[in-house]
C-alpha atoms as a PDB file:
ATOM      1  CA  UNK A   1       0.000   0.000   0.000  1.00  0.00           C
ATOM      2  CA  UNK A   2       1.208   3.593  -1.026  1.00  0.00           C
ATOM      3  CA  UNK A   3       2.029   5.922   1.977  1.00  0.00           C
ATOM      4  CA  UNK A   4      -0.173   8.353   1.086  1.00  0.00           C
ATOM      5  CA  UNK A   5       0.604  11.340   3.945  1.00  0.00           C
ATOM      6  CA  UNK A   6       4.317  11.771   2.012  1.00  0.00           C
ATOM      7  CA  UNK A   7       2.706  13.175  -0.866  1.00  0.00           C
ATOM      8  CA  UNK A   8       2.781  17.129  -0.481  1.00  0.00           C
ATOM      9  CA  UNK A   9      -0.387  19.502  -0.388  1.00  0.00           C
ATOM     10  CA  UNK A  10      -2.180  20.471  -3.149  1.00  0.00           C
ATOM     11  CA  UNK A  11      -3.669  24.120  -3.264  1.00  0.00           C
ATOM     12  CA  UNK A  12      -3.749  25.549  -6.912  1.00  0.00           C
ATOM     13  CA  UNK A  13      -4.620  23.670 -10.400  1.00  0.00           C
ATOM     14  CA  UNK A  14      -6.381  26.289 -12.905  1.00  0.00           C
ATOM     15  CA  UNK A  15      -8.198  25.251 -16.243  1.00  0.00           C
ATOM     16  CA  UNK A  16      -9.477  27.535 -18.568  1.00  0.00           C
ATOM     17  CA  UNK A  17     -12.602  28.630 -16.924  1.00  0.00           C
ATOM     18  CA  UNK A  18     -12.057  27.266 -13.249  1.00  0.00           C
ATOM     19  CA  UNK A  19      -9.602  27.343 -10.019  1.00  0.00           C
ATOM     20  CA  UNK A  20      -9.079  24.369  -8.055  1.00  0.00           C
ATOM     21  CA  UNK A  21      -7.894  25.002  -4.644  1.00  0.00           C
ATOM     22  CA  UNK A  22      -7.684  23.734  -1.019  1.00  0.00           C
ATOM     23  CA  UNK A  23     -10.695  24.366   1.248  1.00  0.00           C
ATOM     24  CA  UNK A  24     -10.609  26.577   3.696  1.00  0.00           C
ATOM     25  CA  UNK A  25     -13.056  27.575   6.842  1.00  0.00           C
ATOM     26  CA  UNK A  26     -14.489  30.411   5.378  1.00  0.00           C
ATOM     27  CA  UNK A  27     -15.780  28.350   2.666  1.00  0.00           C
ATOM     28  CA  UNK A  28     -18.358  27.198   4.761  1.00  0.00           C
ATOM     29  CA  UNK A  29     -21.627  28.819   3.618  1.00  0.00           C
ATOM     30  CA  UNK A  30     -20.949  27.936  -0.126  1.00  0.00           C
ATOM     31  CA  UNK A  31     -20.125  24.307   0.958  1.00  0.00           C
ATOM     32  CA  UNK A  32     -23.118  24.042   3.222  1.00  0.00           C
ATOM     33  CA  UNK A  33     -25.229  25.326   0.767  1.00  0.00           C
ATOM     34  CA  UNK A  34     -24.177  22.941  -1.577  1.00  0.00           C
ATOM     35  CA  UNK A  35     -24.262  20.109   0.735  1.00  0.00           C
ATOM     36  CA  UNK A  36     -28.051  21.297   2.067  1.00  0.00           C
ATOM     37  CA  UNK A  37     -29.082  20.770  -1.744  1.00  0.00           C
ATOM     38  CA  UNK A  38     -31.910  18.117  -2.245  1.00  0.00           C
ATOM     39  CA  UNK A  39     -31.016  18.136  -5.544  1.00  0.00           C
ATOM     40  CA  UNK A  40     -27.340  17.931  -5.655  1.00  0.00           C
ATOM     41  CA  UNK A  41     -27.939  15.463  -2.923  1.00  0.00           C
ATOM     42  CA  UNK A  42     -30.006  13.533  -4.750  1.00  0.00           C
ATOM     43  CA  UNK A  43     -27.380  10.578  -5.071  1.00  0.00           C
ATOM     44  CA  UNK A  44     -25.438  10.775  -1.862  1.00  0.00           C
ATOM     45  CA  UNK A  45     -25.851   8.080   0.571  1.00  0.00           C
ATOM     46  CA  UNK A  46     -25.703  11.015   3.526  1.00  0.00           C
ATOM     47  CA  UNK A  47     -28.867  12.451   2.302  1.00  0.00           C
ATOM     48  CA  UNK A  48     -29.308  16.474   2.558  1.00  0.00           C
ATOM     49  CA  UNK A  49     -26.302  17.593   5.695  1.00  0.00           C
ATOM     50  CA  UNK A  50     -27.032  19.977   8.480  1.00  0.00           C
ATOM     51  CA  UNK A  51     -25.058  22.520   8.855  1.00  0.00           C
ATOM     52  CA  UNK A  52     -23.630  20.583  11.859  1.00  0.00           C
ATOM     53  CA  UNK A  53     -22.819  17.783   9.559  1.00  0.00           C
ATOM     54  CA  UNK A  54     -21.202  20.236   6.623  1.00  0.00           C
ATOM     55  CA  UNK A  55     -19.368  21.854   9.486  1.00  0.00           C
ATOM     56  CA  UNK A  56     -17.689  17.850  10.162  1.00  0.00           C
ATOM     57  CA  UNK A  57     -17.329  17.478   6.312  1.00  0.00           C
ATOM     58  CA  UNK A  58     -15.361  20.276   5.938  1.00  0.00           C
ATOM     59  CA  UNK A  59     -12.956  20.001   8.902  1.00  0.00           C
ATOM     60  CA  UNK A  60     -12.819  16.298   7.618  1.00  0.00           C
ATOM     61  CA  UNK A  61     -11.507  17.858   3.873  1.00  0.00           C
ATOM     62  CA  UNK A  62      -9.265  20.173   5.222  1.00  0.00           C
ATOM     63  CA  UNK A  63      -7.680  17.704   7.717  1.00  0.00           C
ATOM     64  CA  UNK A  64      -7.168  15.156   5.042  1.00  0.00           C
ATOM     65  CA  UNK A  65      -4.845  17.603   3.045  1.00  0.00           C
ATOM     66  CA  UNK A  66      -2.172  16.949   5.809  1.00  0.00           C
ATOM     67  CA  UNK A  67      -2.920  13.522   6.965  1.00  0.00           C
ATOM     68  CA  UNK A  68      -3.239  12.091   3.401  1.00  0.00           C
ATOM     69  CA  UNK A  69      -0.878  14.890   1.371  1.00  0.00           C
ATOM     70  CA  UNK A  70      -4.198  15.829  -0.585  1.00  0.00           C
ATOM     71  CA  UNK A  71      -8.408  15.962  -0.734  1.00  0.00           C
ATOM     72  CA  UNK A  72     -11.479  17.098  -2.267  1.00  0.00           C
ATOM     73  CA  UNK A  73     -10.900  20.536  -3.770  1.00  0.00           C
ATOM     74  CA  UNK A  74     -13.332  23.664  -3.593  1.00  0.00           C
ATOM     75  CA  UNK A  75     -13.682  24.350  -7.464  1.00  0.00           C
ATOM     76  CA  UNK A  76     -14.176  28.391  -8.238  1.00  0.00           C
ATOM     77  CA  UNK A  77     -15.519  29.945 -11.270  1.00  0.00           C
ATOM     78  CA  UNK A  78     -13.064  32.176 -12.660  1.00  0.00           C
ATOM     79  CA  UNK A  79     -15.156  34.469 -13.653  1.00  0.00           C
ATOM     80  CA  UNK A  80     -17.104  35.327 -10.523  1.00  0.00           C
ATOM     81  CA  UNK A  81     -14.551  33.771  -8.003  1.00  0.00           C
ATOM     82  CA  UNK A  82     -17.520  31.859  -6.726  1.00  0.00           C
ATOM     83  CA  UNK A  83     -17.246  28.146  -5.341  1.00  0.00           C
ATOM     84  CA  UNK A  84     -19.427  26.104  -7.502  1.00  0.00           C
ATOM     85  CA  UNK A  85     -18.847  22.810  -6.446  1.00  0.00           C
ATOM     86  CA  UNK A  86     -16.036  20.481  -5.278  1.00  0.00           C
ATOM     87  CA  UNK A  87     -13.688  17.942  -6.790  1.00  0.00           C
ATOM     88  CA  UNK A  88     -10.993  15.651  -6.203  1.00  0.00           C
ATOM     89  CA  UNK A  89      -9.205  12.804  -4.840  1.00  0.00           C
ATOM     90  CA  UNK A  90      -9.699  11.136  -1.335  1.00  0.00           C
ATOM     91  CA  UNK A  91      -9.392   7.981   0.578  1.00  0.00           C
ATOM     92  CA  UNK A  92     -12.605   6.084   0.324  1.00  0.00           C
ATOM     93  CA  UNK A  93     -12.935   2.798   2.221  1.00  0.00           C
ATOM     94  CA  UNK A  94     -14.244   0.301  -1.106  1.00  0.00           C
ATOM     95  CA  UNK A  95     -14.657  -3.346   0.429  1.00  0.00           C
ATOM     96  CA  UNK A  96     -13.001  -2.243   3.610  1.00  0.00           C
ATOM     97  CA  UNK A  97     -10.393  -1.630   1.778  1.00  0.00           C
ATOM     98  CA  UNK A  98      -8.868   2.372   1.357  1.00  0.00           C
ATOM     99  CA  UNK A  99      -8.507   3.609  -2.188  1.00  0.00           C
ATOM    100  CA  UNK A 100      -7.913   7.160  -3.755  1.00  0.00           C
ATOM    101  CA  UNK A 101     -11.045   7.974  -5.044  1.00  0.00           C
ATOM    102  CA  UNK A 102     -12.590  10.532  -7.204  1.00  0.00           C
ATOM    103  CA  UNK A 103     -15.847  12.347  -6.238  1.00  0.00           C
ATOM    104  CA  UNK A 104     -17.194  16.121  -7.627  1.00  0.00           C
ATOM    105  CA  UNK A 105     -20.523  17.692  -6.795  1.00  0.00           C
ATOM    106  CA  UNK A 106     -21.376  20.850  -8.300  1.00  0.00           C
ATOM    107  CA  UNK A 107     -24.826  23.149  -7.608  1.00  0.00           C
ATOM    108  CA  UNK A 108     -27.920  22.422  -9.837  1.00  0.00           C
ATOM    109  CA  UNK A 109     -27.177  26.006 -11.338  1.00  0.00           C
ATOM    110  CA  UNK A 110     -24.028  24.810 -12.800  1.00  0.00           C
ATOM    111  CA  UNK A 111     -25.255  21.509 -14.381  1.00  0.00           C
ATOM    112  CA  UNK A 112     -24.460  21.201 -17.944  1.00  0.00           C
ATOM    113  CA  UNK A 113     -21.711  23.595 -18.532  1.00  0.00           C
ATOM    114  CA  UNK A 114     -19.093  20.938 -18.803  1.00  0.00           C
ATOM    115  CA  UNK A 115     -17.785  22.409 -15.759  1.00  0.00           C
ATOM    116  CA  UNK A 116     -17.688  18.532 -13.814  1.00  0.00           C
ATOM    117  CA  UNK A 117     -15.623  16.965 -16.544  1.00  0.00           C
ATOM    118  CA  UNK A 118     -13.106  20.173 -16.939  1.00  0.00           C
ATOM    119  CA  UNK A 119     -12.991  19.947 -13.108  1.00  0.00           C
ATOM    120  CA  UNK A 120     -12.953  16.341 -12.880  1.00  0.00           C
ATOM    121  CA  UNK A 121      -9.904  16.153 -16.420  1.00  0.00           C
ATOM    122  CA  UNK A 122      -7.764  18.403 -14.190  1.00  0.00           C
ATOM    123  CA  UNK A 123      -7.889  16.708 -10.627  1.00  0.00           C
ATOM    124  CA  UNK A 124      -7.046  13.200 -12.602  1.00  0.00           C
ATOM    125  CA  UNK A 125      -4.097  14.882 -14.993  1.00  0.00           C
ATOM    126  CA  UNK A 126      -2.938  15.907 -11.321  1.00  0.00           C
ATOM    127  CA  UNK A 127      -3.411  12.883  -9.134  1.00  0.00           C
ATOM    128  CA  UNK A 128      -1.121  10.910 -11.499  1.00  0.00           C
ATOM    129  CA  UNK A 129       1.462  13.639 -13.030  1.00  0.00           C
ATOM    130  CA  UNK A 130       2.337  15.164 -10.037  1.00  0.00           C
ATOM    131  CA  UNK A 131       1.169  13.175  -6.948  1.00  0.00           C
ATOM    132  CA  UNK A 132       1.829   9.604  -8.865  1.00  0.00           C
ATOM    133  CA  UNK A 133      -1.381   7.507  -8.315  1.00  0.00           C
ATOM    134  CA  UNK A 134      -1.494   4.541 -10.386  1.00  0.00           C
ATOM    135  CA  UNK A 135      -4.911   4.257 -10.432  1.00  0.00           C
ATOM    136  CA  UNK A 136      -7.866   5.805  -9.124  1.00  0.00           C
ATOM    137  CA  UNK A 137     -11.506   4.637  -8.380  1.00  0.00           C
ATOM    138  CA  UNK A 138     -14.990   5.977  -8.501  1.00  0.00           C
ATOM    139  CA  UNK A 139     -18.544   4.901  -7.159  1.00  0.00           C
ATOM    140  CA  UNK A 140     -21.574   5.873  -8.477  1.00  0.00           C
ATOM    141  CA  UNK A 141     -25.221   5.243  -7.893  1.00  0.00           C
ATOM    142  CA  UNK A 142     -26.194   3.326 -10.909  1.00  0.00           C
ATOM    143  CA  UNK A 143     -29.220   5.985 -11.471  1.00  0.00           C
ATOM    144  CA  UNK A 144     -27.119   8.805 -11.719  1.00  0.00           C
ATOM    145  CA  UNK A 145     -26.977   8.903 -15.475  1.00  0.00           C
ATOM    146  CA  UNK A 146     -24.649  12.567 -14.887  1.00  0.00           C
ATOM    147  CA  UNK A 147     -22.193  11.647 -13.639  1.00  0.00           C
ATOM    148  CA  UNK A 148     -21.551   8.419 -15.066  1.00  0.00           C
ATOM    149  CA  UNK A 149     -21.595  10.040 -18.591  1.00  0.00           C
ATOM    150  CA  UNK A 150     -18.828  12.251 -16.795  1.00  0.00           C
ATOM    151  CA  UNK A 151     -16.714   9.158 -15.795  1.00  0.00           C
ATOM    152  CA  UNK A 152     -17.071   7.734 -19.323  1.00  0.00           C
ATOM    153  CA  UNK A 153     -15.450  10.529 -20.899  1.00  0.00           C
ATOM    154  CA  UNK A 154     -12.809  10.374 -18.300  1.00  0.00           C
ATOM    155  CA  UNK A 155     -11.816   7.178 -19.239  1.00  0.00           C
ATOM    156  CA  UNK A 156     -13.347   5.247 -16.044  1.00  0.00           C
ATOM    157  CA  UNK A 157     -14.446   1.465 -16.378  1.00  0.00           C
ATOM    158  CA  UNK A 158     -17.206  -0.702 -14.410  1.00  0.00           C
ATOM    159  CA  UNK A 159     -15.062  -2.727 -12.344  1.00  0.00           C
ATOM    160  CA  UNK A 160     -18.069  -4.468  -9.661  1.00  0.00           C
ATOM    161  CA  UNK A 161     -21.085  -3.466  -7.527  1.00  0.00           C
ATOM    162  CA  UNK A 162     -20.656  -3.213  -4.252  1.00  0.00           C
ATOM    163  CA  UNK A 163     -22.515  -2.182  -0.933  1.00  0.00           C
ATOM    164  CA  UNK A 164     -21.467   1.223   0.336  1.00  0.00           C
ATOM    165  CA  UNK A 165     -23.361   2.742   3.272  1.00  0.00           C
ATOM    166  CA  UNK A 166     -26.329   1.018   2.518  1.00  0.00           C
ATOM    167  CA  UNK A 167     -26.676   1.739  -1.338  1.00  0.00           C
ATOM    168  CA  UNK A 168     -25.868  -1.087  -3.943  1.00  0.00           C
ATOM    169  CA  UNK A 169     -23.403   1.233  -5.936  1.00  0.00           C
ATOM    170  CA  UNK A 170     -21.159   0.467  -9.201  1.00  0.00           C
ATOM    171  CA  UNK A 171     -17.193   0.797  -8.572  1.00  0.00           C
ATOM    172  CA  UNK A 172     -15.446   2.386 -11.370  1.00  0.00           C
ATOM    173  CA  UNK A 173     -11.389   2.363 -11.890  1.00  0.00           C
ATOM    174  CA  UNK A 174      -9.182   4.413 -14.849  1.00  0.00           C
ATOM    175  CA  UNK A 175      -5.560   4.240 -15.013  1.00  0.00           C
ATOM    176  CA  UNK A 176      -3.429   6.563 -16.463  1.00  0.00           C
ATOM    177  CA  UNK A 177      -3.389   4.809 -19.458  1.00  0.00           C
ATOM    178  CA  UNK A 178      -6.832   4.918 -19.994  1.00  0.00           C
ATOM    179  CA  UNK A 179      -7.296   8.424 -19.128  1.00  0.00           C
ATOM    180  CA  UNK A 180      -7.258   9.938 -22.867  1.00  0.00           C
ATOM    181  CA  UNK A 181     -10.152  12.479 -21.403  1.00  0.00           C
ATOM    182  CA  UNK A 182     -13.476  13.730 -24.157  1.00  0.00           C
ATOM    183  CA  UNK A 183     -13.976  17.291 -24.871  1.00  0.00           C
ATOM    184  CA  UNK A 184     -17.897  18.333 -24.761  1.00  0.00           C
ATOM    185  CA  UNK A 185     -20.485  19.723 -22.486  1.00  0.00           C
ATOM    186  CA  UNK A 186     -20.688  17.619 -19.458  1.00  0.00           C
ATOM    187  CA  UNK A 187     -24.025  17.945 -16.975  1.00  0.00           C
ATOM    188  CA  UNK A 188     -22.555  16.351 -13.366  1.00  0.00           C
ATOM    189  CA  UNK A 189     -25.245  16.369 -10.699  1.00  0.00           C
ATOM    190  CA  UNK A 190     -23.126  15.205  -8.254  1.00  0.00           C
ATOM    191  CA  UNK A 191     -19.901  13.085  -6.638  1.00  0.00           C
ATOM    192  CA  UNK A 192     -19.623   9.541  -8.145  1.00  0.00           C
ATOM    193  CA  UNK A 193     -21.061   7.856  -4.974  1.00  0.00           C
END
């Protein structure tokens, strides 16, 4: 298993039209009110968070950057400087077993901009250029058509179903190899899983 906590902090990637950068606490409102979403919640297994539980979230994401060297990132439009969503690569328990995974959740106003895969292109390129992942995973409700057209273009593969928190969920994997990413509009409704 790859010691994870020696790879260094991550806390700037920019694409054409967004900024990907570490989370910080005064990020909270925009991540709450992302998290407080029925609709961008649609396909979590959490449900809708309270702001107590977005409050735990958030320390959780910000503590990961220096326990694990990295974590979901709070992606910002450009143009506004406004957090739209999140994206990026944590440690996800799959079969009891702790892989880097890739989740992204954006707000319903952002849907179908193509903002999820040029979010979601960038956090991969990054994972294995500069912090060397050989692989990475995904998990996705199988009715959340979004964001598995997102994880298509990104090269991701069905690899099994499994049980996570309760919801029968498929597990995708993409190596480097097979990340040769599609250009297009992309309409994410929310993290793979």
């Amino acid at each position: 298993m790859r010691n994870f906590s020696a790879l260094p902090e991550v806390t700037r990637i920019e694409t054409p039209r967004l900024l990907l950068r570490s989370f910080v606490e005064d990020d909270f409102p925009a991540f709450h009110d992302l998290l407080s979403c029925p609709r961008v919640m649609a396909f979590s297994a959490t449900g809708v968070l309270s702001a107590e539980q977005s409050r735990v979230r958030l320390a959780g994401i910000i503590a990961s950057y220096a326990t694990d060297g990295f974590g979901k990132w709070a992606v910002v439009s450009r143009q506004d400087q406004r957090i739209i969503g999140y994206c990026g690569p944590e440690l996800t328990a799959i079969d009891a077993q702790p892989e880097p995974e890739l989740g992204f959740r954006f707000s319903a106003d952002h849907w179908g901009y193509g903002y999820a895969t040029e979010a979601a292109v960038a956090a991969l390129d990054h994972c294995f250029r500069v912090l060397g992942f050989n692989e990475m995973h995904a998990f996705v409700e199988p009715a959340n058509a979004r964001s598995i057209r997102v994880l298509a273009k990104l090269g991701f593969v069905h690899q099994r179903c499994t049980n996570w928190q309760g919801h029968v969920v498929d597990v995708l994997r993409v190596s480097p190899a097979r990340h040769a990413p599609e250009t297009g509009d992309s309409s994410a409704s929310g993290e793979p899983g």
